[in-house]
Protein backbone atom coordinates (compact mmCIF):
# COMPACT_ATOMS: atom_id res chain seq x y z
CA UNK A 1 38.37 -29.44 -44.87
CA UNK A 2 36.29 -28.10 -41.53
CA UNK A 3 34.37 -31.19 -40.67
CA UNK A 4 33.91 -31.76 -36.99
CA UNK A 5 36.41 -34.34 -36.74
CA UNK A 6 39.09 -31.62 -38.09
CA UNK A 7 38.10 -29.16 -35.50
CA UNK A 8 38.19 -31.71 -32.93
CA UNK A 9 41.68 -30.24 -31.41
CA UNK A 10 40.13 -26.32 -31.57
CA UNK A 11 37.17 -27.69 -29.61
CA UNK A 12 39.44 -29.71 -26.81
CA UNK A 13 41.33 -26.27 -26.51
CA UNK A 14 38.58 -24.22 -26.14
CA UNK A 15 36.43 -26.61 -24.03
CA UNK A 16 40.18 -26.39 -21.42
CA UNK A 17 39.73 -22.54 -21.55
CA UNK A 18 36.28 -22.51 -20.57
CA UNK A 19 36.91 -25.42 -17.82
CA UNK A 20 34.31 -27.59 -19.59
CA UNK A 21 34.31 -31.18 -20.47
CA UNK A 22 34.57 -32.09 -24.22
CA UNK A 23 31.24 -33.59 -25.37
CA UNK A 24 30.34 -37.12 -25.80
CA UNK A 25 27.68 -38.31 -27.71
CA UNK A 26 28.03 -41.74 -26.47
CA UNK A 27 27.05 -40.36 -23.00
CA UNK A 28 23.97 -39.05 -24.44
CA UNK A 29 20.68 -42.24 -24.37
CA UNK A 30 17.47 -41.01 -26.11
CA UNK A 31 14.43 -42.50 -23.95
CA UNK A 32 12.01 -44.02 -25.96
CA UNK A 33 9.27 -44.31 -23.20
CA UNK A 34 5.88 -42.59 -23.93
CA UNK A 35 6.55 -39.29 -22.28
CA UNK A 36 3.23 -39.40 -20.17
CA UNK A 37 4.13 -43.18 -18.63
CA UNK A 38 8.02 -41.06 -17.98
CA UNK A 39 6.57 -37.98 -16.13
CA UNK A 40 3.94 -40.49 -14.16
CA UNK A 41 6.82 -42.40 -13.26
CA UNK A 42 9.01 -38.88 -11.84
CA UNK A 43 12.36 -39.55 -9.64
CA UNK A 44 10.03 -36.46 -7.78
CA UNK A 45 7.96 -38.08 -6.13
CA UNK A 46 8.95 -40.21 -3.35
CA UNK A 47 7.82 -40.97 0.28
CA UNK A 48 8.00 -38.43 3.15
CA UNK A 49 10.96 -40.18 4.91
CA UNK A 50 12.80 -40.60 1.43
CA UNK A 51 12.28 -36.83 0.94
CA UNK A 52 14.07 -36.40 3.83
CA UNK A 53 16.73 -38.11 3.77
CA UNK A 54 17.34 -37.12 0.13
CA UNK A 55 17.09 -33.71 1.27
CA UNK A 56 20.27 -34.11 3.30
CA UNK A 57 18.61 -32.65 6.38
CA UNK A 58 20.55 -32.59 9.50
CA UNK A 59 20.37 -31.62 13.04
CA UNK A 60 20.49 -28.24 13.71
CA UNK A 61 19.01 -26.63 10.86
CA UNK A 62 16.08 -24.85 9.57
CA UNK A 63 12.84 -26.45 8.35
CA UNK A 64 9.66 -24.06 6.91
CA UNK A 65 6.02 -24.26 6.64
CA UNK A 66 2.95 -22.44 5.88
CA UNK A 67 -0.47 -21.78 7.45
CA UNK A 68 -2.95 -21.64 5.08
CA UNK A 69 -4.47 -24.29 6.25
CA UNK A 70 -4.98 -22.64 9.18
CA UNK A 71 -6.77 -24.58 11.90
CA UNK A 72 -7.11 -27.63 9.38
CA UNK A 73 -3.48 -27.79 8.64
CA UNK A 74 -2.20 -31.48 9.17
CA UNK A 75 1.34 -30.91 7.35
CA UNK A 76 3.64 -29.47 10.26
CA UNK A 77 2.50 -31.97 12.87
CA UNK A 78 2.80 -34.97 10.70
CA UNK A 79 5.87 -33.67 8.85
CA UNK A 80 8.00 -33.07 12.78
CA UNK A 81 6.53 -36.46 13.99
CA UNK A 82 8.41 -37.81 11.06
CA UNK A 83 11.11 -35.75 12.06
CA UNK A 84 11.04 -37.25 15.61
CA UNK A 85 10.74 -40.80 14.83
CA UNK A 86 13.99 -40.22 12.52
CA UNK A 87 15.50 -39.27 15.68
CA UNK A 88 16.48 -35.65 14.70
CA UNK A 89 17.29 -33.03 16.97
CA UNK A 90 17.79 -29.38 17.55
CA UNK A 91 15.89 -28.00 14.97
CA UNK A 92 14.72 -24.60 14.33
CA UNK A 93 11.10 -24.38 12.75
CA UNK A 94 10.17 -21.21 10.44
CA UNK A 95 5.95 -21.36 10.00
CA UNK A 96 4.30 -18.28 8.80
CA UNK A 97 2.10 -18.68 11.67
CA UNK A 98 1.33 -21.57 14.50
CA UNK A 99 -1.86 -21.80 15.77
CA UNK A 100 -4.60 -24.38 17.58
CA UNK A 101 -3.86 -27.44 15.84
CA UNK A 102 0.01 -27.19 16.53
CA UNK A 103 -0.33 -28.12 20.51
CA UNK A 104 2.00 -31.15 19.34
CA UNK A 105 4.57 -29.32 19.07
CA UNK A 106 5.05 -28.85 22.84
CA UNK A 107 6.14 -32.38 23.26
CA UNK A 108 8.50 -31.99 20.51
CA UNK A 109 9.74 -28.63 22.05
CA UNK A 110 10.18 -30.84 25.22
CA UNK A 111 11.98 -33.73 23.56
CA UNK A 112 14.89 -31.43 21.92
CA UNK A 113 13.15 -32.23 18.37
CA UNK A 114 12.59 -28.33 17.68
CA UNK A 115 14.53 -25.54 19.69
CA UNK A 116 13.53 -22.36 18.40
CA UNK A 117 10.42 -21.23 16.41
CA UNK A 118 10.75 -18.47 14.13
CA UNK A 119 6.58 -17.47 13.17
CA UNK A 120 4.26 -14.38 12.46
CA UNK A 121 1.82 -15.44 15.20
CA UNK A 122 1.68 -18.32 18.30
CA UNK A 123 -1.67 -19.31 19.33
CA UNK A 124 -3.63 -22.41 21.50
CA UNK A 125 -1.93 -24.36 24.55
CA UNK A 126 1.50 -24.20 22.46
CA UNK A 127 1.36 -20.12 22.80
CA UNK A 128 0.57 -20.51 26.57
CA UNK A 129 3.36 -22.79 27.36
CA UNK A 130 5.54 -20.63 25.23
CA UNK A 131 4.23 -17.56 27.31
CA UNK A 132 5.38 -19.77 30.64
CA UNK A 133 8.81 -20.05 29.69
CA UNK A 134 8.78 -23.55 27.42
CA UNK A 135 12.13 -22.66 25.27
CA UNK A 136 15.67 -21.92 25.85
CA UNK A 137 15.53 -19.71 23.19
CA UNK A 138 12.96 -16.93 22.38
CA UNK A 139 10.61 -17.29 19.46
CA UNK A 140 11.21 -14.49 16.65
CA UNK A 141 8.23 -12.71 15.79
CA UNK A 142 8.49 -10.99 11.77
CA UNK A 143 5.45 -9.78 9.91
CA UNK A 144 4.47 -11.58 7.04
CA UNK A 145 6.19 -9.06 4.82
CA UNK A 146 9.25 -9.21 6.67
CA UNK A 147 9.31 -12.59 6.88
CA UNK A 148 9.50 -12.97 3.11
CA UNK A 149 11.96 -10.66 2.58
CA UNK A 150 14.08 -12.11 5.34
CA UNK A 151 14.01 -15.41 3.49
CA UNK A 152 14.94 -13.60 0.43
CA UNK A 153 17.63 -11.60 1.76
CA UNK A 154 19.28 -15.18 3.46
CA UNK A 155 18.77 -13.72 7.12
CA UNK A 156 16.36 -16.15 8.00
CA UNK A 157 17.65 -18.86 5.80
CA UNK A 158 15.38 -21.85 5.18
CA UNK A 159 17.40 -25.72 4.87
CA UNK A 160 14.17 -27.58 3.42
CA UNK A 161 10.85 -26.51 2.94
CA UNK A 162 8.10 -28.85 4.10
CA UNK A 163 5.09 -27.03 2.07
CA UNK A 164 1.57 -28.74 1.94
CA UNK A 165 -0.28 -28.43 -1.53
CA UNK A 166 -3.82 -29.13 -2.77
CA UNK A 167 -2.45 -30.60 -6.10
CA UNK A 168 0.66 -31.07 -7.29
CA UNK A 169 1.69 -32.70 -10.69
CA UNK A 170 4.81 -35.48 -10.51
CA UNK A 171 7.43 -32.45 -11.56
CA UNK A 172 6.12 -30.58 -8.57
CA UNK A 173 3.74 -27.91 -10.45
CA UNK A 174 1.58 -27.26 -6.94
CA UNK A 175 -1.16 -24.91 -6.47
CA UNK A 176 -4.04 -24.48 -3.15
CA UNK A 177 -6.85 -26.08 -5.47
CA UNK A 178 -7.66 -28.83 -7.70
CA UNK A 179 -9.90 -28.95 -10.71
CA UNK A 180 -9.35 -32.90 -10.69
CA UNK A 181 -11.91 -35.26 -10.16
CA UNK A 182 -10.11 -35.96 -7.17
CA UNK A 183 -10.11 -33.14 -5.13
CA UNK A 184 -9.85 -33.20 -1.53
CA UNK A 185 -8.86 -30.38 -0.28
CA UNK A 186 -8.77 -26.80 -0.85
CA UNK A 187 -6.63 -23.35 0.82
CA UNK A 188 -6.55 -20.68 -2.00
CA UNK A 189 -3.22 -18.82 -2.58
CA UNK A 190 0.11 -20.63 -1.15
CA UNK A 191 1.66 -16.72 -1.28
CA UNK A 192 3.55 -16.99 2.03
CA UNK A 193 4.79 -20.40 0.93
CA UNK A 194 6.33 -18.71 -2.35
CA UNK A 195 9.27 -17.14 -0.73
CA UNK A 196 10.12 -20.51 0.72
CA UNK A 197 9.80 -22.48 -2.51
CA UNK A 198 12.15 -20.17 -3.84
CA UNK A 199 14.40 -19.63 -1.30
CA UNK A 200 15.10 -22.94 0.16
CA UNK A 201 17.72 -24.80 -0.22
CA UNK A 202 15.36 -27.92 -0.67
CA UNK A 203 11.42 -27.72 -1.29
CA UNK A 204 9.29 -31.03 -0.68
CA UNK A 205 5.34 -30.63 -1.56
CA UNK A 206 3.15 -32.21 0.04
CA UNK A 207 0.19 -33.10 -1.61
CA UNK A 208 -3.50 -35.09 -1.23
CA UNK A 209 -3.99 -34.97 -5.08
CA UNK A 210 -1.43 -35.79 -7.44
CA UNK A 211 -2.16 -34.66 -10.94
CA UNK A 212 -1.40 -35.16 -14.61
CA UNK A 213 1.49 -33.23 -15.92
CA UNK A 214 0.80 -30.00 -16.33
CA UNK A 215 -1.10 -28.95 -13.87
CA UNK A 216 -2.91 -25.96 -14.45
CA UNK A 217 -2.63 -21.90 -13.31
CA UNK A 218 0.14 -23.77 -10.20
CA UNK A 219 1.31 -21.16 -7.77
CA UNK A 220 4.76 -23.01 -7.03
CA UNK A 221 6.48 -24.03 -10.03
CA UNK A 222 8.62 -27.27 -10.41
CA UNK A 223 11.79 -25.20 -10.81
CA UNK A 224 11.83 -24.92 -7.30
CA UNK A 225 10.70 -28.12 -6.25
CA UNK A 226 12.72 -30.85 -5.31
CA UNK A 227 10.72 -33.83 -4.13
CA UNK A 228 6.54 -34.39 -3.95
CA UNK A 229 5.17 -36.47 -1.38
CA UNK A 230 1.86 -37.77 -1.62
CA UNK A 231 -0.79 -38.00 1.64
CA UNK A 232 -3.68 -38.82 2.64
CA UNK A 233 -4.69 -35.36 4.03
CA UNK A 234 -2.91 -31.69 3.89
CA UNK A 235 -5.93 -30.08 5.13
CA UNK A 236 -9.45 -29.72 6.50
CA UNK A 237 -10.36 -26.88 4.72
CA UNK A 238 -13.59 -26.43 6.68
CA UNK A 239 -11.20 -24.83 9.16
CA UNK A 240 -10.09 -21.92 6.87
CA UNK A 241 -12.10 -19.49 8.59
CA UNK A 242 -12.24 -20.47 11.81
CA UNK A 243 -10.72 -18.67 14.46
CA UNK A 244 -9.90 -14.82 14.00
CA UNK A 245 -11.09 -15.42 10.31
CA UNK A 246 -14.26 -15.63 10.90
CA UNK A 247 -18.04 -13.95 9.75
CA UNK A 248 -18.95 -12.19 12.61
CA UNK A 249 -22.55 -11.69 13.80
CA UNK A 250 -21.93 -9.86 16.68
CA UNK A 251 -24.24 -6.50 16.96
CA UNK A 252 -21.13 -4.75 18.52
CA UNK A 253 -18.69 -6.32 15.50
CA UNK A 254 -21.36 -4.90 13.16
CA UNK A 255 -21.78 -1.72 14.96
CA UNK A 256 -18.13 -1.05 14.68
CA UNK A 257 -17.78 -2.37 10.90
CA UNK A 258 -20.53 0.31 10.03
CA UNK A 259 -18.54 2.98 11.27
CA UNK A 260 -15.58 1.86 10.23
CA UNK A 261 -16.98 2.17 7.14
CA UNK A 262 -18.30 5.79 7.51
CA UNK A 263 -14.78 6.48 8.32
CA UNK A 264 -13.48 5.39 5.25
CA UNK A 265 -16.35 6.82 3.41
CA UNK A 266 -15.96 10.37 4.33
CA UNK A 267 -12.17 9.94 4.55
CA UNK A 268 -11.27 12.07 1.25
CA UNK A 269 -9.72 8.09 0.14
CA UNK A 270 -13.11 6.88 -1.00
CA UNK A 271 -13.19 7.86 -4.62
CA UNK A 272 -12.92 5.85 -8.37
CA UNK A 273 -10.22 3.91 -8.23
CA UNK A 274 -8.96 3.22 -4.23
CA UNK A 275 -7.31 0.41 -2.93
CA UNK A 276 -8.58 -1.86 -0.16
CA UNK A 277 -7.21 -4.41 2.39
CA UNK A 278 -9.28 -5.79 5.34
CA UNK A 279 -7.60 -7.54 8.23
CA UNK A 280 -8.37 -10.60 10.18
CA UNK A 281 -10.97 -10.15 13.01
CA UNK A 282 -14.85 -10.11 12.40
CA UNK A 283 -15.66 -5.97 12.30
CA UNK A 284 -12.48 -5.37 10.31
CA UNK A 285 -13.31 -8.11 7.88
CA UNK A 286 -17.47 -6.92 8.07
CA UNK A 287 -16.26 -3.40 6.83
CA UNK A 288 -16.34 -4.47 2.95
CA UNK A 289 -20.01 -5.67 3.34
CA UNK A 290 -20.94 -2.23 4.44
CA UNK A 291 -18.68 -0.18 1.90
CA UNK A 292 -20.32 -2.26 -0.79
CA UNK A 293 -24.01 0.05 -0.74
CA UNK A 294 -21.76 3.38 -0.71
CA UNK A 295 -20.06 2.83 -3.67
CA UNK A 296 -22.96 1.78 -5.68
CA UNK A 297 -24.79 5.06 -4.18
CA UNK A 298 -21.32 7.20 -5.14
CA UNK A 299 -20.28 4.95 -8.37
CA UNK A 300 -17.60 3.99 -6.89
CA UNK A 301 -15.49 1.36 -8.02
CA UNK A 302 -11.83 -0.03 -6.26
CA UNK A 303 -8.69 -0.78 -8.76
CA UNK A 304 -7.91 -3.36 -6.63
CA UNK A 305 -8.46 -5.25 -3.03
CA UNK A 306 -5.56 -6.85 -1.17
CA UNK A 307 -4.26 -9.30 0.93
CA UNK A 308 -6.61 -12.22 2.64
CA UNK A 309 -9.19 -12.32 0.11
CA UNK A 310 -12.99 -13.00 1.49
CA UNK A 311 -16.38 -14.19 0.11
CA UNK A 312 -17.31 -10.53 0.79
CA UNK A 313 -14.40 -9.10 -1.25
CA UNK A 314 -15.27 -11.76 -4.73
CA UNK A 315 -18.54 -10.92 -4.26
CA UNK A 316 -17.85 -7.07 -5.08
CA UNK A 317 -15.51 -7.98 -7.75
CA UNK A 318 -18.03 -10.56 -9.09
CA UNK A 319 -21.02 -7.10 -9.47
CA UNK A 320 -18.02 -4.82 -11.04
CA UNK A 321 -17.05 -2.80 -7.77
CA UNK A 322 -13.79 -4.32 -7.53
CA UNK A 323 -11.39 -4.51 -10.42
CA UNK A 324 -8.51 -7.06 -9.45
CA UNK A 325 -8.00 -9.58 -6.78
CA UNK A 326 -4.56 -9.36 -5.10
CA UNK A 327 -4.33 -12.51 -2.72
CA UNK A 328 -1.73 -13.86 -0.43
CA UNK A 329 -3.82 -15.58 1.18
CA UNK A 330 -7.35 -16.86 0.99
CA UNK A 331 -9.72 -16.32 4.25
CA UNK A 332 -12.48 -18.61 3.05
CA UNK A 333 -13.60 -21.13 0.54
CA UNK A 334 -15.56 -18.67 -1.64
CA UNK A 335 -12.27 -16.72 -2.21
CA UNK A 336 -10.24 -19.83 -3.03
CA UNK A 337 -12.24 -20.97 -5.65
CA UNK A 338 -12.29 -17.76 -6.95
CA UNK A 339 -8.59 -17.93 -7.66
CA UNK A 340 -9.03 -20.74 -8.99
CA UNK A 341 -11.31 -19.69 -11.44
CA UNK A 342 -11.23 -16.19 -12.18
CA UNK A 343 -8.18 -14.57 -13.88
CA UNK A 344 -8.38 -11.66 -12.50
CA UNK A 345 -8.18 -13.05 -9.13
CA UNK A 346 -4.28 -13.12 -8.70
CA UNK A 347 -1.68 -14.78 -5.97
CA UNK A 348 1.34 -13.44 -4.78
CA UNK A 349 4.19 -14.39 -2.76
CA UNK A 350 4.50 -12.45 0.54
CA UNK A 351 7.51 -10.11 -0.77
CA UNK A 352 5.02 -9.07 -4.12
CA UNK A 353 2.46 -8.35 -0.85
CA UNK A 354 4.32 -6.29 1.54
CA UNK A 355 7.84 -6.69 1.76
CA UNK A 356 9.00 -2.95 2.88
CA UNK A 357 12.15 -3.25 0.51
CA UNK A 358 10.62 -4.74 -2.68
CA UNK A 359 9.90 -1.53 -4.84
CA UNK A 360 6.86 -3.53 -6.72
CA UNK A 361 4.98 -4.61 -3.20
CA UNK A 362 1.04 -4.44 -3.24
CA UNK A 363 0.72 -2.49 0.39
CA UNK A 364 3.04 0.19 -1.27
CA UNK A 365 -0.17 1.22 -3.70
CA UNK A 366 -3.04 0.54 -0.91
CA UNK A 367 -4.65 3.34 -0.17
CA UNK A 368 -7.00 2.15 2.93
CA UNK A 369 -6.67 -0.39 5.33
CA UNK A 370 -9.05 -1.74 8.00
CA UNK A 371 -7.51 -3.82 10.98
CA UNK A 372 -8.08 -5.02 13.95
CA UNK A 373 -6.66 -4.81 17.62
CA UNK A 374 -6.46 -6.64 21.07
CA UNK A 375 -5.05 -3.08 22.60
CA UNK A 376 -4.36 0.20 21.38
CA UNK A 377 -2.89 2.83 23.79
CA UNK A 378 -2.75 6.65 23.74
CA UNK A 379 -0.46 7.40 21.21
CA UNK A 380 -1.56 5.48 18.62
CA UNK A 381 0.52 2.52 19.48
CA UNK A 382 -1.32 -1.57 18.58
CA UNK A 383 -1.12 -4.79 20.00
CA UNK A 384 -2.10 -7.75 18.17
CA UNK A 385 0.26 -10.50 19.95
CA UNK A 386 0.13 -10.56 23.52
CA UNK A 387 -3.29 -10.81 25.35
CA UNK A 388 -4.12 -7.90 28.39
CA UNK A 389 -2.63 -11.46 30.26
CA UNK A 390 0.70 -11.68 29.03
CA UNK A 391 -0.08 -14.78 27.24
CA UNK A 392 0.93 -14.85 23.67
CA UNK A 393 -2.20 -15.27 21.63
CA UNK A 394 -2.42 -13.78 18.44
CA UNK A 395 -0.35 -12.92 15.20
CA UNK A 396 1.49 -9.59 13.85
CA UNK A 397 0.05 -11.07 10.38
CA UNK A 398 0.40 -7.77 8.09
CA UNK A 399 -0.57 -5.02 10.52
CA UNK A 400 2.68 -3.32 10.41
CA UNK A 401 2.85 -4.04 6.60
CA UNK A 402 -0.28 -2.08 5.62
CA UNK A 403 -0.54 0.20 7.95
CA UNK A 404 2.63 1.76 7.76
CA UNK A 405 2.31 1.64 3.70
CA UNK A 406 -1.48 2.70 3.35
CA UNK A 407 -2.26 6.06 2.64
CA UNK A 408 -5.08 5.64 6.04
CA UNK A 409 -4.93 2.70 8.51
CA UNK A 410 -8.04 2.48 10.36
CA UNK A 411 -8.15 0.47 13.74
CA UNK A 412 -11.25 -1.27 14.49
CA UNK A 413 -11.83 -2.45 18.60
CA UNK A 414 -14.27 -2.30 21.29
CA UNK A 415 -13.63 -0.34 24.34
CA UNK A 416 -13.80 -3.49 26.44
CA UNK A 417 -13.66 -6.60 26.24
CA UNK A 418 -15.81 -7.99 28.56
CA UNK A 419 -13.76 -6.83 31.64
CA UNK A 420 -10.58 -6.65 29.57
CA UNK A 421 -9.62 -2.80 28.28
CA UNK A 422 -8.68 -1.94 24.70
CA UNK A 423 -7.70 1.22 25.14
CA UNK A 424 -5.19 1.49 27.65
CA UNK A 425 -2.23 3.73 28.92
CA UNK A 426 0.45 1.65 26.96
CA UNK A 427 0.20 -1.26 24.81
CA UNK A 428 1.51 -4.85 26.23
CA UNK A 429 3.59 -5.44 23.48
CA UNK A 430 4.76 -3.23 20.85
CA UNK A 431 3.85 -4.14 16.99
CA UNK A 432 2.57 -1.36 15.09
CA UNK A 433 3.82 1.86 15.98
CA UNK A 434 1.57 4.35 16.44
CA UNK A 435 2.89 7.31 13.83
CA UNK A 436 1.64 4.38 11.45
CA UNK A 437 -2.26 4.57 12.55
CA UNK A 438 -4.54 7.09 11.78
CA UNK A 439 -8.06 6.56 12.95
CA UNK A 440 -8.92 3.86 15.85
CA UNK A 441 -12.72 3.38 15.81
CA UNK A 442 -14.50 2.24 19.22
CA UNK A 443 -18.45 2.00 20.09
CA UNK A 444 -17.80 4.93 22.19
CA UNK A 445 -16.41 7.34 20.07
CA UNK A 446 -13.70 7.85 16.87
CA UNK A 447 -10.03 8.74 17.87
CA UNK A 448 -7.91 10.19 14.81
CA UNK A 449 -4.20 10.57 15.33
CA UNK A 450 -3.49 14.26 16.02
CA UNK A 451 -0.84 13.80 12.81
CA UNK A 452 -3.46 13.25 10.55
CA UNK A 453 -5.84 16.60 11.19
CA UNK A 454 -7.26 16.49 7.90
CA UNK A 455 -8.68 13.50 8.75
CA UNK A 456 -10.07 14.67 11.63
CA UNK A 457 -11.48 17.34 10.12
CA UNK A 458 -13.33 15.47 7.02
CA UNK A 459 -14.46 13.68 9.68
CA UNK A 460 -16.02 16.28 11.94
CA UNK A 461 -17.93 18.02 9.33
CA UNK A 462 -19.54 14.10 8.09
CA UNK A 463 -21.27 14.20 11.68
CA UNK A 464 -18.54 11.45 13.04
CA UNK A 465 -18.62 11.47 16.98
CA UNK A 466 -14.95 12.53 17.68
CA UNK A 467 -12.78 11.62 20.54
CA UNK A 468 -9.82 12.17 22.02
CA UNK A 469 -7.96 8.76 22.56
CA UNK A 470 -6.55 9.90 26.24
CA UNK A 471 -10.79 10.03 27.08
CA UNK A 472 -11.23 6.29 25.43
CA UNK A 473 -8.73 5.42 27.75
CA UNK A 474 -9.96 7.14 30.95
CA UNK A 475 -13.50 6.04 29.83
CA UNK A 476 -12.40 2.23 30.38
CA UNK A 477 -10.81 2.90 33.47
CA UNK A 478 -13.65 4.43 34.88
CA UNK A 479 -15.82 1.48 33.83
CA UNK A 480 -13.30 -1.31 35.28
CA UNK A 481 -10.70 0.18 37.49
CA UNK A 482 -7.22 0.01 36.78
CA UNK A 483 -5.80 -3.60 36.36
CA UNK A 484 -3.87 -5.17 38.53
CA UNK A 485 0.26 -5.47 37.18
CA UNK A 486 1.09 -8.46 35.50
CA UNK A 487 3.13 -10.57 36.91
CA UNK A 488 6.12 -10.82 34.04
CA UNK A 489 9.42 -12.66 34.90
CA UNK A 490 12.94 -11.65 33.77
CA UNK A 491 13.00 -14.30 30.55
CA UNK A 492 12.66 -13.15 27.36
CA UNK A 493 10.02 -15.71 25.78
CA UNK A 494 9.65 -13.82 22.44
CA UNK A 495 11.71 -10.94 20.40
CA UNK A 496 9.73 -8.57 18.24
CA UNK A 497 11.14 -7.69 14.82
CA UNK A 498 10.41 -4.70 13.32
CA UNK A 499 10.03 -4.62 9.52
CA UNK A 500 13.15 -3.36 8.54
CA UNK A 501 14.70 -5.95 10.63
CA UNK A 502 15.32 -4.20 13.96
CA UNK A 503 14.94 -5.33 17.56
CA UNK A 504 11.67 -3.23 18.35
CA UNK A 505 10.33 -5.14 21.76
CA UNK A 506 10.47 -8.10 23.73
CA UNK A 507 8.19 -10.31 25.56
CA UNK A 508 9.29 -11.90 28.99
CA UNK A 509 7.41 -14.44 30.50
CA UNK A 510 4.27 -15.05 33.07
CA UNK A 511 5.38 -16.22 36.33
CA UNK A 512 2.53 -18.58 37.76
């Protein structure tokens, strides 16, 4: 005979080899419930403080958030009051970015709640009192691709992940948009959420709209999700595009986008089949609107455009011009619906984008770039964190990312603004080095890095008005003098991370 019962002894024997427990049906309950009353009544979802404490989260570790809420983001301040009022201490907070609506944080800072940031960009009254000297310890400054690849790679390694979702269904299926009836708010892609999801030891969504099981095209998939909370409010997403993200209509912005866009034009990169990325500010973003009539005059069309998808950017892949959407993270409402909607209109985590060790990342296949700059200095070298001031007020974002990986980086930057140079001697802060940049366009003239002479010559014989850089430079001194020093102290406030993980600058503090 070779019934079960007679192989009972084989299976104890084996089941002691392979360290495993003998099975027991008896251990084994069938649930009769109706399986839509089970996953409506999910062990998931739970309230914020039960999430926590579930969680297992103690003082002294590492909590994460996104931003893609940008200035309408209501998770990380109500998530750390929580936090506060559990009495928790000494904790280190990972955001993509911190902006405007994070001043709250300073009191926290102040209380011992959070004692070191780790971010992509500080801005607002929390920046400026970071700038003064607020922490003991120095916030860490990664780009967004390094950022997600340090979160992969366990060197910045995340304890629970506090991520804020426009829908989420009770297993924790949670996308940026809704298609329920019940829709209130709305970001786009969650891409620099994904590595977090993933990565975490514990992910809790957050979420305004909980959904029926399964909820459709999510970004974040219950695999990695460990709790859902449901809230009142994630987001305003009115606020998307405020701030840098914004649709500029200022005849200098324009003036500069229009070049820009001549640049890239007569570049020898404008042909069937480039690759595009635009970067926050309002001529970088502008440049797509103003590429748009060239390639219909040339018959042009893009494989793909990258990165913070805009209105202007789905409306060329809407008339043919642009072949795929590639978005980690949407600038407007326009391009978040269009994710939503149109299959060809993809999100990816921030590694897939532009992590500089991940083989498959986007910004290794994008051929131009268009970005923005608060300073850019003779050799070639951009600022986009620390203000002419020495106050912290902007984001490394994914300058480094795509310029460094782009076949041409074009900077985009007045001369002056207002009485505040541009183009100066040497940069504030380091972020993007300059063997990384290629053309920096100004009202006053087009500077093209002297390693890229092929450029410069394409450009020359399109009718370009070609400068030398060290001229931009002596042009704004001779318009506002040369500024006074600033007055830095001896603490280091912030550490700047290069993208393969090295200590590439450091930002002290202002004194006074």
């Amino acid at each position: 005979m070779n019934s079960i019962k007679d192989r009972a002894a084989q299976i104890a024997e084996v089941a002691k080899q392979m360290n495993k427990e003998v099975y027991n049906d008896s251990t084994m309950k069938k649930d009769p419930t109706p399986r839509f009353e089970l996953q409506r009544k999910s062990n998931k979802v739970v309230t914020l403080e039960e999430a926590i404490r579930k969680s297992g989260l103690k003082d002294g570790m590492t909590i994460s958030f996104h931003h893609h809420f940008r200035g309408g983001d209501k998770v990380i301040n109500m998530v750390v009051a929580k936090l506060a009022e559990m009495g928790f201490k000494n904790l280190t907070l990972a955001s993509s970015s911190l902006i405007d609506v994070h001043e709250p944080l300073i009191e926290h800072i102040k209380n011992g709640v959070i004692t070191q940031l780790h971010t992509s960009g500080l801005r607002g009254a929390l920046a400026t009192e970071v700038s003064h000297g607020l922490m003991e310890k120095p916030v860490v400054f990664r780009s967004h691709g390094s950022r997600g690849y340090a979160i992969k790679s366990g060197e910045l390694h995340i304890d629970v992940a506090f991520l804020g979702a426009s829908s989420c269904d009770p297993l924790g299926n949670a996308a940026g948009y809704s298609t329920s009836e019940n829709a209130k708010s709305i970001c786009g892609s969650l891409g620099y959420a994904l590595p977090d999801a993933k990565y975490a030891d514990h992910t809790i969504i957050l979420t305004d709209d909980l959904v029926d099981y399964p909820n459709q095209h999510s970004c974040i998939s219950e695999a990695d999700v460990e709790f859902v909370v449901v809230v009142d409010s994630v987001g305003d997403s009115s606020k998307i595009s405020s701030g840098a993200i914004r649709d500029t209509k200022n005849p200098r912005d324009i003036l500069l986008a229009k070049q820009a866009a001549k640049v890239v034009m007569n570049s020898g990169y404008f042909e069937n089949g480039f690759s595009l990325q635009t970067g926050s500010g309002g001529a970088s973003l502008a440049v797509t609107k103003y590429l748009r009539q060239g390639m219909i005059d040339k018959g042009i069309k893009a494989s793909f455009a990258l990165g913070g998808i805009t209105s202007h950017m789905v409306k060329l892949h809407q008339e043919g011009l642009i072949g795929r959407l590639i978005d980690v993270q949407s600038f407007d409402k326009v391009a978040a619906e269009s994710l939503m909607n149109d299959p060809l209109h993809k999100c990816v985590s921030a590694n897939e984008y532009a992590a500089m060790l991940e083989p498959g990342s986007a910004t290794h296949f994008l051929d131009v770039v268009i970005l923005s700059a608060l300073e850019v200095d003779v050799n070639f070298n951009v600022n986009v964190l620390v203000g002419s001031d020495g106050i912290i007020r902007g984001a490394i974002g994914g300058h480094p990312d795509t310029a460094q990986d782009s076949a041409l980086s074009v900077i985009v930057c007045p001369l002056l603004r207002g009485r505040i140079p541009c183009v100066v001697d040497e940069v504030t802060t380091l972020i993007t080095p300059g063997s990384n940049v290629d053309v920096v366009v100004t009202e006053y003239g087009i500077a093209v890095n002297p390693n890229r002479p092929e450029i410069k010559q394409r450009l020359e014989a399109a009718g370009l008005n070609i400068v030398d850089i060290h001229d931009l430079a002596a042009k704004a001194r001779s318009i506002i003098g040369d500024p006074a020093p600033l007055p830095f102290g001896d603490k280091v406030v912030g550490v700047v991370l290069n993208r393969d993980g090295s200590v590439q600058d450091v930002i002290k503090n202002i004194v006074g």
